[in-house]
Each structure stands twice: as structure tokens, then as C-alpha cells.
Protein backbone atom coordinates (compact mmCIF):
# COMPACT_ATOMS: atom_id res chain seq x y z
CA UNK A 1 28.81 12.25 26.02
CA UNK A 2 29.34 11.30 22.35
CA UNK A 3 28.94 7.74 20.92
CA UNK A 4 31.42 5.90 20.25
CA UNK A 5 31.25 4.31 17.29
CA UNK A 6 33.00 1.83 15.28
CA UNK A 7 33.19 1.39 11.52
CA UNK A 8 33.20 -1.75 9.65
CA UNK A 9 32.62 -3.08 6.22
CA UNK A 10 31.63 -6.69 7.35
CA UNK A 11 30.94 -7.38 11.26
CA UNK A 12 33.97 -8.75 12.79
CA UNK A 13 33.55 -12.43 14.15
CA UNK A 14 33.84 -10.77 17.53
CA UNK A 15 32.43 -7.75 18.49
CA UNK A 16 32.07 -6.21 21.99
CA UNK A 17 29.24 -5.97 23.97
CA UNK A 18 26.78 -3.05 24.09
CA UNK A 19 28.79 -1.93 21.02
CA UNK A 20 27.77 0.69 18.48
CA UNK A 21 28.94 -0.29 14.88
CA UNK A 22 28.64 1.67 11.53
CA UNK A 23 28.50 -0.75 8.71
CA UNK A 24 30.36 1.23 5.76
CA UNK A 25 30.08 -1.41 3.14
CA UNK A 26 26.44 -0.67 0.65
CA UNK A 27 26.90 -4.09 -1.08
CA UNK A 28 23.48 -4.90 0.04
CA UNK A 29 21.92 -6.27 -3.64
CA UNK A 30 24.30 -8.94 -4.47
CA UNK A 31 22.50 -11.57 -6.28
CA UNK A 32 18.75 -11.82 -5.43
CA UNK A 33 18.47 -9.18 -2.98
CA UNK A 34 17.61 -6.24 -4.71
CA UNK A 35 14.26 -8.37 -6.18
CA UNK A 36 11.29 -5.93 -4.95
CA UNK A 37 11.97 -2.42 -3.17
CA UNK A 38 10.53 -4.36 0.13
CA UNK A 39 10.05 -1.80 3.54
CA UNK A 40 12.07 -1.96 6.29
CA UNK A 41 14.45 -5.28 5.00
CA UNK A 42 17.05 -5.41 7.24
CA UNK A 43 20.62 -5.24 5.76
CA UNK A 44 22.41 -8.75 4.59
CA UNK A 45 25.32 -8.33 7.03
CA UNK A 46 23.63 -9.42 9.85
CA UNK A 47 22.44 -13.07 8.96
CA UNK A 48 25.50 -13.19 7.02
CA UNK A 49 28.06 -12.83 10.48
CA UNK A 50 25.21 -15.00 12.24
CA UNK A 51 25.46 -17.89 9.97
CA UNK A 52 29.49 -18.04 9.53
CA UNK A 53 30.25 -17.35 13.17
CA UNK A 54 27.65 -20.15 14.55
CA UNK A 55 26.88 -22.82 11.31
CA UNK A 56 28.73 -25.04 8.84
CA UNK A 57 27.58 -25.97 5.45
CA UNK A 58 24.03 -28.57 5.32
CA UNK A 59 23.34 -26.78 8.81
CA UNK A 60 19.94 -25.36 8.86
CA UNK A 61 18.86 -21.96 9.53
CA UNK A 62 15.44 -20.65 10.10
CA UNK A 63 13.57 -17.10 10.14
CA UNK A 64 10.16 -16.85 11.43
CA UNK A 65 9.76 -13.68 10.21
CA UNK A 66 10.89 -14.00 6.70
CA UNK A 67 10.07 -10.61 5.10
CA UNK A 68 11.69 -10.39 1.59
CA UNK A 69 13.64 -13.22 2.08
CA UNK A 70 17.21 -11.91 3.22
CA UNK A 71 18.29 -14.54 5.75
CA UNK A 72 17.27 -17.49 3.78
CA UNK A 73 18.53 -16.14 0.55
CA UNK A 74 22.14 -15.61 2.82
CA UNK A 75 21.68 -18.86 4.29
CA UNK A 76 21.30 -20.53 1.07
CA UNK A 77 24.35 -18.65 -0.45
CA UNK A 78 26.55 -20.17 2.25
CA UNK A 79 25.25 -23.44 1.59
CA UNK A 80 22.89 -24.00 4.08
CA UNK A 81 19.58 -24.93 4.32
CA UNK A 82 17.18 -22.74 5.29
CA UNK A 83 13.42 -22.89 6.92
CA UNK A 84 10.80 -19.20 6.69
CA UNK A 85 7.94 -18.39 8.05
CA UNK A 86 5.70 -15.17 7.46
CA UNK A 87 1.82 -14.61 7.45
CA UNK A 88 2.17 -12.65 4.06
CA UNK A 89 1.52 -15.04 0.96
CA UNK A 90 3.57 -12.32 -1.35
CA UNK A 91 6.90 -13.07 1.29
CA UNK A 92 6.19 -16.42 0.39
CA UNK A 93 6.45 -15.85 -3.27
CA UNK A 94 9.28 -13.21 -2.92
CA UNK A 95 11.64 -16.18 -0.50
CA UNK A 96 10.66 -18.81 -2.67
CA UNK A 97 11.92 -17.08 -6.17
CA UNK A 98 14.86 -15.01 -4.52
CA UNK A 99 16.56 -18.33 -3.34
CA UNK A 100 15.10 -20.72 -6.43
CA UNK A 101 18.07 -21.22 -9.06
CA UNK A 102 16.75 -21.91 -12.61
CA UNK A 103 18.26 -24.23 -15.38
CA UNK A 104 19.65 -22.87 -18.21
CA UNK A 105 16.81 -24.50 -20.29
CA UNK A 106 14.42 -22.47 -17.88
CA UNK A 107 15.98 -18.96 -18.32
CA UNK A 108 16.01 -19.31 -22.22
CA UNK A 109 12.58 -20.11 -22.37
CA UNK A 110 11.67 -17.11 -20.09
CA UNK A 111 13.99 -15.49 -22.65
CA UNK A 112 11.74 -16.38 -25.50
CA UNK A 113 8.18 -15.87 -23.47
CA UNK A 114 9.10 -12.52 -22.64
CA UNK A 115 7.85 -11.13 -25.80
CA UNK A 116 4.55 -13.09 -26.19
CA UNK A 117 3.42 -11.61 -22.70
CA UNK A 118 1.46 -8.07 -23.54
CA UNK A 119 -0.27 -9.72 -25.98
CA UNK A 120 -3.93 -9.77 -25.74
CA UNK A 121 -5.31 -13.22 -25.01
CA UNK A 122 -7.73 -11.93 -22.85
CA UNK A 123 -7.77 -9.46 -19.53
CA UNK A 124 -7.73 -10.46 -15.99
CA UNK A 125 -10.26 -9.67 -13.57
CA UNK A 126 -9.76 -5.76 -12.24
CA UNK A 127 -8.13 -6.19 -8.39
CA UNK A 128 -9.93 -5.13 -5.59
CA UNK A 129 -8.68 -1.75 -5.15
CA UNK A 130 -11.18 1.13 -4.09
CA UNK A 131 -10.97 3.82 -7.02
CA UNK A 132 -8.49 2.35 -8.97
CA UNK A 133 -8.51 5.21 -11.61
CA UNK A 134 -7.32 7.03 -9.06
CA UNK A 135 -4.42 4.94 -8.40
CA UNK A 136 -3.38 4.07 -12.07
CA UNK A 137 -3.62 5.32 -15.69
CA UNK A 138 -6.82 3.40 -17.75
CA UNK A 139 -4.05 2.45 -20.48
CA UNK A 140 -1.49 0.57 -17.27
CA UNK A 141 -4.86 -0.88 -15.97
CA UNK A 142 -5.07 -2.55 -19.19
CA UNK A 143 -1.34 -3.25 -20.06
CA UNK A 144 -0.80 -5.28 -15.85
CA UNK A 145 -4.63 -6.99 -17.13
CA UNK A 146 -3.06 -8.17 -20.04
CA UNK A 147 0.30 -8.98 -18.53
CA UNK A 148 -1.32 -10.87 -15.31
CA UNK A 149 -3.68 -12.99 -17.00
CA UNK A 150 -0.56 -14.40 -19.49
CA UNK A 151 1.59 -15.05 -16.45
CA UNK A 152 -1.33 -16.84 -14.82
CA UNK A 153 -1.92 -19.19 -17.97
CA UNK A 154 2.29 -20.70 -17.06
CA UNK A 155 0.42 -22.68 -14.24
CA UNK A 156 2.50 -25.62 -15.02
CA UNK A 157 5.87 -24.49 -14.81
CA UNK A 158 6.18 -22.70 -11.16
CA UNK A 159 9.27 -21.55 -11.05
CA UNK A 160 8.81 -19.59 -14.52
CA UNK A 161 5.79 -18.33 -13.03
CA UNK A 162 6.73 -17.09 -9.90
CA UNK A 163 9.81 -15.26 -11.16
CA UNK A 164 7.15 -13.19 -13.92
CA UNK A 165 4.95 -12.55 -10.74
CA UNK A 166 7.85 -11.36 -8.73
CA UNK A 167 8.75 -9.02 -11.95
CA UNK A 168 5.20 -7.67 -11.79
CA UNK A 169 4.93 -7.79 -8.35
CA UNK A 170 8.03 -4.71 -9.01
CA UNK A 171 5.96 -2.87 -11.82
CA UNK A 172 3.21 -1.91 -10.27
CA UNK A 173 4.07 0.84 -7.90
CA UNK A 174 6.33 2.10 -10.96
CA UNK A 175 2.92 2.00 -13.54
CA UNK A 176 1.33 4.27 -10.70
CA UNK A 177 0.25 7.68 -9.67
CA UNK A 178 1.33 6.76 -6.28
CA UNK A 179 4.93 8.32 -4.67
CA UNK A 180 8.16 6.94 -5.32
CA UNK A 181 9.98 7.75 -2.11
CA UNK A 182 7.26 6.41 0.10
CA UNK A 183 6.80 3.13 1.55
CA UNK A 184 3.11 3.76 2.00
CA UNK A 185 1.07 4.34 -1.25
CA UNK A 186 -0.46 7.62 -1.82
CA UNK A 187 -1.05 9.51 -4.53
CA UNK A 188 0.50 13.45 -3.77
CA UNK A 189 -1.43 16.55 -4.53
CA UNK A 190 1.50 18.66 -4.46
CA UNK A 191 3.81 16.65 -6.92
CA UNK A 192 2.41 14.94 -9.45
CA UNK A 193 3.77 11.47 -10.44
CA UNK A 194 4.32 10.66 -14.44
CA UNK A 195 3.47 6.62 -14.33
CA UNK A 196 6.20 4.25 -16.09
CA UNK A 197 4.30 2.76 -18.80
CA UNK A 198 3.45 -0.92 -18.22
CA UNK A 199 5.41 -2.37 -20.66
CA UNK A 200 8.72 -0.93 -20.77
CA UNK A 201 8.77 -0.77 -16.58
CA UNK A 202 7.84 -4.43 -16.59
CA UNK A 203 10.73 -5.23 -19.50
CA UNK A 204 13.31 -3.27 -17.39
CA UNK A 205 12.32 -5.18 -14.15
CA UNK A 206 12.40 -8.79 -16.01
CA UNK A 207 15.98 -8.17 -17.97
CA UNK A 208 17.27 -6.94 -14.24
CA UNK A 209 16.41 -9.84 -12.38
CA UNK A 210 17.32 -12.09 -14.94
CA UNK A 211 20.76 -11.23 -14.71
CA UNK A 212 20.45 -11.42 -11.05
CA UNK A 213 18.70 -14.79 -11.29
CA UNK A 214 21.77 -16.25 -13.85
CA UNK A 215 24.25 -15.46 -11.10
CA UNK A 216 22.75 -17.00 -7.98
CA UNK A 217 21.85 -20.06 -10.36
CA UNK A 218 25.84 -20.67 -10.92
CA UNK A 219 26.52 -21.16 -7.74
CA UNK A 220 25.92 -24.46 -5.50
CA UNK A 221 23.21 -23.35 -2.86
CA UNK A 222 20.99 -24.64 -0.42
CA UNK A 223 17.44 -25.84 0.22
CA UNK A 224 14.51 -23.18 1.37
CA UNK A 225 11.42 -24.05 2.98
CA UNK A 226 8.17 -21.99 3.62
CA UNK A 227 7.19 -24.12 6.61
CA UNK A 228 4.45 -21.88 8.15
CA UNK A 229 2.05 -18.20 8.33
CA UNK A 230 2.70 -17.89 12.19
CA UNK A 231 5.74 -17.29 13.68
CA UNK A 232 3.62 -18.07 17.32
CA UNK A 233 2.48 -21.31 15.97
CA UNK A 234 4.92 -23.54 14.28
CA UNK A 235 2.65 -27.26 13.69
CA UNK A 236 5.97 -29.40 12.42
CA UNK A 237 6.62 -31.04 15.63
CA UNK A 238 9.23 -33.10 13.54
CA UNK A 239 11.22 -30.13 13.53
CA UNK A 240 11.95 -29.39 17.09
CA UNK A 241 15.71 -29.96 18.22
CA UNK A 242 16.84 -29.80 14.66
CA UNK A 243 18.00 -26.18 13.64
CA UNK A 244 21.04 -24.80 14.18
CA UNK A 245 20.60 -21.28 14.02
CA UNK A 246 17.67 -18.80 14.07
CA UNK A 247 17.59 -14.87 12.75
CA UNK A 248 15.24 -12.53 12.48
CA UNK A 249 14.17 -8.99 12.33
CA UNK A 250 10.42 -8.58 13.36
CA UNK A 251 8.03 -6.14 13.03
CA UNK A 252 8.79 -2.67 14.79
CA UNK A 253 5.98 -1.96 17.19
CA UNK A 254 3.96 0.68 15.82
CA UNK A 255 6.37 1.89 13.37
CA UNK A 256 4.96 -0.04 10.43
CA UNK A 257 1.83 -1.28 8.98
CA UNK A 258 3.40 -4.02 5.90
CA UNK A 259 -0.42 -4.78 4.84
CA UNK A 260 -1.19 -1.24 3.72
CA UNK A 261 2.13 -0.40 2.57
CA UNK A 262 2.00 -3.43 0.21
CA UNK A 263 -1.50 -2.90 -0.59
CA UNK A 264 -1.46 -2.27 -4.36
CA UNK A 265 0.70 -5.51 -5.04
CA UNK A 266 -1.33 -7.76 -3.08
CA UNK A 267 -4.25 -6.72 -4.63
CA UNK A 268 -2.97 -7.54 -8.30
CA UNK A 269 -1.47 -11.01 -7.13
CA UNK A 270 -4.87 -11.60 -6.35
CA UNK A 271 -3.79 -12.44 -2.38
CA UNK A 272 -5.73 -9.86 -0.93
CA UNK A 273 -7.71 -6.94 -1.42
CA UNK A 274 -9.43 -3.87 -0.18
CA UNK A 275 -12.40 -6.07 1.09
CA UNK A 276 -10.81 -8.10 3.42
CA UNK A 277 -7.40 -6.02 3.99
CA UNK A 278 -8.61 -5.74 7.55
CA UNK A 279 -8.97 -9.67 8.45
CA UNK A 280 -5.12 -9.90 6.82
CA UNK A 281 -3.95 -7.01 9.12
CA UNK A 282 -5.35 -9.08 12.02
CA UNK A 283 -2.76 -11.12 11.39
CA UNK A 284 0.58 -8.80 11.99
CA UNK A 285 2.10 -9.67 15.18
CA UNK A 286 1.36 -6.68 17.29
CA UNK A 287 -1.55 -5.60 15.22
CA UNK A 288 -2.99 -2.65 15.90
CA UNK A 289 -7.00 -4.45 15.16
CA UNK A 290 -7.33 -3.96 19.23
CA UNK A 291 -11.26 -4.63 20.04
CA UNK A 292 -12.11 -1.37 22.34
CA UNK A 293 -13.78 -3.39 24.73
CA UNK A 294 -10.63 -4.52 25.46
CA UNK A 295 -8.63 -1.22 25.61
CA UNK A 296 -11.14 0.76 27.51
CA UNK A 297 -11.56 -1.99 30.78
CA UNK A 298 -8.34 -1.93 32.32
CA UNK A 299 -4.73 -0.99 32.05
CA UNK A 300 -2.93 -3.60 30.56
CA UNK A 301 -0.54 -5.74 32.56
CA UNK A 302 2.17 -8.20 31.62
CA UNK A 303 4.08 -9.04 34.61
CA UNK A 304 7.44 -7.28 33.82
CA UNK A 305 8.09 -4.17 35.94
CA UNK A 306 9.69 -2.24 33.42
CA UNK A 307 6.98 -2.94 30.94
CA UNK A 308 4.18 -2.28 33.02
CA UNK A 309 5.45 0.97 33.78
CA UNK A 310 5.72 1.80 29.89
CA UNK A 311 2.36 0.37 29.11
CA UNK A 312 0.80 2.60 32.52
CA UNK A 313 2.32 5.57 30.85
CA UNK A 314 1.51 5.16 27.36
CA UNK A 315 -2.11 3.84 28.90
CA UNK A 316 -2.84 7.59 30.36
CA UNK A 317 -2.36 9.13 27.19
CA UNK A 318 -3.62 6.50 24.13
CA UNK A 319 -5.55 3.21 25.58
CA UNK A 320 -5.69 1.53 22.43
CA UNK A 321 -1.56 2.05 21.94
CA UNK A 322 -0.75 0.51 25.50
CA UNK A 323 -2.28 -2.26 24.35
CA UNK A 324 -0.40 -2.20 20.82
CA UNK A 325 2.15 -2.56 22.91
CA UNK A 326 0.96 -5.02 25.21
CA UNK A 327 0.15 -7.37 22.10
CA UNK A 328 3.23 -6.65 20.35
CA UNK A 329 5.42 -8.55 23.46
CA UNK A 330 3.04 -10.95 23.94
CA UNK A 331 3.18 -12.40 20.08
CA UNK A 332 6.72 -11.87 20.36
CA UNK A 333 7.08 -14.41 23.00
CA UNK A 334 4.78 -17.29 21.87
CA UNK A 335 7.48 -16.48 18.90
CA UNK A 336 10.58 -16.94 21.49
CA UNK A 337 9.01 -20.19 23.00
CA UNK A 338 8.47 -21.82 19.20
CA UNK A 339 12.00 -21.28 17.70
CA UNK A 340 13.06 -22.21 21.26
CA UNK A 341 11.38 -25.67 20.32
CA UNK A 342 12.85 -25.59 16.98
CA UNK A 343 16.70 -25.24 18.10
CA UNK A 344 19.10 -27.68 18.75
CA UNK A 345 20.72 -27.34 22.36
CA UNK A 346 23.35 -24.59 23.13
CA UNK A 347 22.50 -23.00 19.73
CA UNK A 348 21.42 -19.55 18.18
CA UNK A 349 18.72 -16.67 18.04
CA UNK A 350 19.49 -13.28 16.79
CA UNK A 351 16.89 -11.08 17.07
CA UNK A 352 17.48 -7.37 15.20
CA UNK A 353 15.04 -4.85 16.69
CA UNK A 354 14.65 -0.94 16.73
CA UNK A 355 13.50 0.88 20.03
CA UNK A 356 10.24 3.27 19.82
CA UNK A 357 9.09 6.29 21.45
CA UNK A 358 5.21 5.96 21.53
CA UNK A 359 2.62 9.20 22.83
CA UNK A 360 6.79 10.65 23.64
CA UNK A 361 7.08 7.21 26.03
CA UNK A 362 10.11 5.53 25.43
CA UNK A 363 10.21 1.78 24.86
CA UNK A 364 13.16 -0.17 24.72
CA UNK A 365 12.26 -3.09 23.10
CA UNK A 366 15.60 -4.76 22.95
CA UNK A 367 16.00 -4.82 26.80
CA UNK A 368 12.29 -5.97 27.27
CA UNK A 369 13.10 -8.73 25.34
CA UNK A 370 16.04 -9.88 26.76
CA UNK A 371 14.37 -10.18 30.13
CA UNK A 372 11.31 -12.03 28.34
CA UNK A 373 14.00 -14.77 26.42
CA UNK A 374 15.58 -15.20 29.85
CA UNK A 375 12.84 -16.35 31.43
CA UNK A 376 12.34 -18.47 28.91
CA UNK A 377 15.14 -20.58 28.85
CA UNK A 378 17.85 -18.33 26.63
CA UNK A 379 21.11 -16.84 28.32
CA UNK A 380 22.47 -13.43 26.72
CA UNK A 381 25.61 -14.07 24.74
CA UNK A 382 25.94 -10.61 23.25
CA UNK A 383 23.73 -7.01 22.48
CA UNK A 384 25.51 -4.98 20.22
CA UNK A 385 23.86 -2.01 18.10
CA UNK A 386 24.35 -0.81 14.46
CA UNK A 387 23.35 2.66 12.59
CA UNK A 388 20.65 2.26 10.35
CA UNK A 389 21.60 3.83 6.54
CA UNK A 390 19.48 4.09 3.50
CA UNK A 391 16.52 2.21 5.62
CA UNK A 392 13.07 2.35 2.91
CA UNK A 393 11.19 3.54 5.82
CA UNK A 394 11.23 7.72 6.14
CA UNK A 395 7.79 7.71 8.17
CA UNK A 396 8.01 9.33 11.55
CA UNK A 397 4.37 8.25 12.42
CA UNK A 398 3.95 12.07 14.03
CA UNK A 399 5.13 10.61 17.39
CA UNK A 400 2.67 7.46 17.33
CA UNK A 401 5.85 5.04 16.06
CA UNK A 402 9.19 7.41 16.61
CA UNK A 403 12.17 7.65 14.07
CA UNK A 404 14.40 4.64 14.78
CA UNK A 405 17.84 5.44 14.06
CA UNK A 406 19.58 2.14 14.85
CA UNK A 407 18.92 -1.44 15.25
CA UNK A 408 20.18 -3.58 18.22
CA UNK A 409 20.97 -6.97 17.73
CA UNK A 410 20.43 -9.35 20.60
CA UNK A 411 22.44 -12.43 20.34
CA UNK A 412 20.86 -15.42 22.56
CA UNK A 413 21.56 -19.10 23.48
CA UNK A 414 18.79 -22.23 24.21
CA UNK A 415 20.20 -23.66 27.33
């Protein structure tokens, strides 16, 4: 029986349940948003509906899985305040510069230090990235040395700073060998990549999100706040009770490793490298760092039926993925229970997730976390689902992850 579904260039205040939607409208870059080609943001539409239909302006909104930024940079738009949390210090930077207006005074001086940054007052250290020759031209390794080492010297002025960095931050993967349609860097043997040169890619970026940056800083907007790294541990007890709204889109399970696919920009900014990319990845809830003492002892067991028999199947055919699996739910609710904490009575959490199909075992991840948020303390308002378009993930994973074709969004209560 064919889907019905149901076209719409915003979502509708109201939308029925279990509903399929196809959202026709691609205005997904207005102001700020298009800063950084980040993997798998999810679209603006959803935080957007979330935040009219349940908040007023000064309300506060928080995502514990900030990404790139695109709830708080919506929340801020509609004037209200807005609270992120991600383990990745580069989201940090990207939410903190998407959503920061600057003065006029500011953008004419970036203006006039645009020109003064290639040249040579001295190089940077090289980042920690295995091979690098192999990754980027000798004349770009240079050029981003040069480049990084000026931005690093505007250590006074932050918010000049961590606009250039964001700009950068954009260059490299263009300065690269690596491919441009990928989310995960490689360099291709069959089609050879011509790298931008450093200069003129970084100019392009920096006169681009200028012009973004001069027309979110004309409008009024409100506060952001990086208030944490863990989404399962959240240590502002002065929070709890006080936010009116939550929305997120978390990791998919197995669909997506963020700390490799950002790899080559980390390791400029200096965050993290190839040495110690593994103790970051340990980090990602649902990581797939599983010790195999673990995985080989015993087939994992939650305490939901309909999980357990996922996790048995997947078990008999990949160990260490069961327990991917088995991680992935867990982190997700210590996550439920600490916005739960965080929320005011009788108010908000949209969660946006994709289903899998892991070792050809289907999980349905939205439905396994409904029945985890109702047993802790949320009711189901709505589920509704939307077609994913244009998504900057094209990576079937060979059957590990699956192809997700559409995102539900589960739409919960506190009690």
C-alpha cells in the first residue's frame, strides 16, 4: 500500500499523528545556517514549528545535542534564549559564532584585517594529521600555517576570532585532496581532486559569511549558552525546572561516526588530532569504542522486550554491534532523564530520529524510545514522520548503518 504523503512548505501548527510529511520549501540557509557544510544537520523547520507552537519570546530553549547549531540559532531568531550542549569543542565554536551578532565597529575591522591575514608573521605548528602530504598540497599547508597562526594572535577580541576560525574551519576540506561529495574524508584514486588554493577559498568563505553575519546582526535576538560536553550529565542543578522547551536530533546509531568525518578540521583548530582521535570518539553517545571483553561474555540485555529481541538478533550475527546498540539506548536515556530535570512541568521534548537496519535487523529507534521516555515520566503528544531531501550524508555503511530515508519526530510531554 502506498504512502500517503503530505506536502508542506512550513509544518502546519497541527499535524496528525503517525503522519508522513514532505517539506517542499529548501530555504534551509537563511542567515547563519549555511556557516560550515556540517553532516547530517537536521533541517531548520523542525525547531522552528517546535518553538512557535510551544514558546513565547524570553522563553528558553535547550538542545543537548547541539551539532552545528540549528535549534539555538532558530531559537535565538525568534527571540528566545537558548541553552547547547555537545561533546565536540568545534560545535561549540560553530553555535557560539552562528548565533553571536557583531557591531558594526566589529565587522569593519574584520573588513580591514582581512587583508593583513596571509601575511607571513610566522607559521603555526603542522596539525596532527598522519601523512599530511597526502591530504593537502605543500603550498595550502603553508598558506592555512600562515593563516592559523594570524587568527590565533586576535586572542583578545573573541568574537573576531571565532568568526576567522569558523571561516577556516570551511577552507580546509576545500584546500584538500580529499572528496567533495563525501562526508567522510578520503582522498579518491579514481577521481582526482584539484585543491582550492588557500587564499582565494578562505576569501570566498569570509566575504560569504560576512554577509550572512550583517543580516542576523540587524535583527533583535536572543541569548545562547554552551552549558555542557554531555548530554547524560548536565552539572547546573540551578537549571532544573526552568526551560521551556527542548529539541534535538541525536546521533543515528551506527550510521555516523562525526569524529572521523570532521577529522581534518579538528586537527587544524588544534582540538584534536590523530593521536588521541580515539579517546574523543569515546565520547559519542553510542560509541562504537566497545571493550571486547564486554561484547564477547554475554548477550546484551536492557529490559525492553522489543529491544532485547533486536539486540538477540543482531547479537548472533555481530557481538560488538548488539552492543552498539545496547549503548546507543542506554546514553540516550541518561539523556531523557537530564532534560527531564531541566524542563519546566507540562512542557516540551522533540526528539528527531532516523530508524536503522543493522547486520539486515531492523531497529526502530523512534518506537524504542517512546517506550523508554514513558517510563520515564513523558506522555506521547504526537509521532509524525518527514522525508529526508538533500541530507550531507550519502553513506550506506554496506548494511552495518542502513540508508535512512526519513526522520520521525517524536513529540513528548514532562508530566
Amino acid at each position: 500500500m502506498k504512502e500517503n504523503i503530505i506536502k508542506v512548505e512550513e509544518l502546519p501548527e497541527e499535524i496528525s499523528f503517525n503522519s508522513t510529511l514532505e517539506i517542499t520549501s529548501n530555504n534551509i540557509n537563511r542567515y547563519t545556517h549555511g556557516f560550515f557544510k556540517y553532516p547530517c544537520k537536521f533541517i531548520p523547520h523542525i525547531p522552528r514549528w517546535a518553538i512557535i507552537k510551544y514558546t513565547s519570546e524570553g522563553d528558553t530553549v535547550v538542545d543537548p545535542f547541539a551539532g552545528s547549531g540549528t535549534t539555538l540559532l532558530e531559537s535565538v531568531i525568534l527571540k528566545r534564549n537558548s541553552l547547547g550542549i555537545d561533546f565536540d569543542n568545534f560545535s561549540h565554536l560553530l553555535c557560539k559564532t552562528k548565533t553571536k551578532p557583531l557591531s558594526s565597529n566589529e565587522i569593519e575591522e574584520l573588513e580591514l584585517l582581512k587583508d593583513t591575514l596571509f601575511v607571513n608573521n610566522g607559521l603555526s605548528d603542522l596539525p596532527d594529521i598522519h601523512n599530511i602530504d597526502h591530504w593537502f598540497p605543500k603550498k595550502n599547508i603553508e598558506q592555512l600555517r600562515i593563516l592559523k597562526n594570524n587568527i590565533d594572535k586576535i586572542s583578545e577580541k573573541e568574537n573576531l576570532k571565532n568568526f576567522l576560525l569558523v571561516c577556516f574551519a570551511t577552507t580546509i576540506r576545500r584546500c584538500s585532496y580529499a572528496d567533495k561529495s563525501s562526508p567522510k574524508p578520503y582522498v579518491s584514486s579514481r577521481i582526482k581532486k584539484e585543491p582550492e588554493n588557500a587564499k582565494p577559498a578562505f576569501l570566498k568563505v569570509f566575504n560569504s559569511n560576512l554577509k550572512e553575519i550583517r543580516e542576523l546582526s540587524k535583527l533583535e535576538l536572543g541569548e545562547v549558552r554552551m552549558i555542557s560536553q554531555d548530554a547524560r550529565k548536565i552539572e547546573d542543578n540551578g537549571l532544573n525546572n526552568t526551560v521551556n522547551l527542548a529539541v534535538t536530533s541525536p546521533p543515528y546509531i551506527n550510521a555516523f561516526d562525526y569524529v572521523r568525518s570532521l577529522r581534518l578540521e579538528n586537527a587544524w583548530l588544534s582540538y584534536y588530532g590523530d593521536k588521541n582521535i580515539i579517546e574523543v570518539k569515546k565520547k559519542q553517545i553510542g560509541t562504537e569504542i566497545i571493550s571486547s571483553k564486554l561484547y564477547l561474555s554475554k548477550v546484551p540485555i536492557y529490559g525492553l522486550k522489543k529491544l532485547d529481541i533486536i539486540m538477540s538478533k543482531i547479537y548472533k550475527k555481530d557481538k560488538k554491534r548488539a552492543y552498539v546498540v545496547y549503548q546507543f539506548f542506554k546514553d540516550m536515556e541518561e539523556n531523557i532523564k537530564q532534560i527531564y530535570k531541566l524542563l519546566k512541568p507540562e512542557s516540551h521534548y522533540i526528539i528527531v530520529v532516523g530508524d536503522s537496519l543493522i547486520r539486515d535487523v531492523p531497529v526502530d529507534t523512534h518506537n524504542i524510545l517512546v517506550d523508554i521516555t514513558k517510563k520515564n515520566g513523558y506522555d506521547l503528544e504526537n509521532i509524525f514522520s518527514y522525508i529526508i531531501k538533500n541530507r550531507y550524508l550519502r553513506i550506506p555503511r554496506k548494511g552495518r548503518g542502513g540508508l535512512i530515508k526519513k526522520d520521525w519526530v517524536i513529540d513528548l510531554v514532562k508530566k
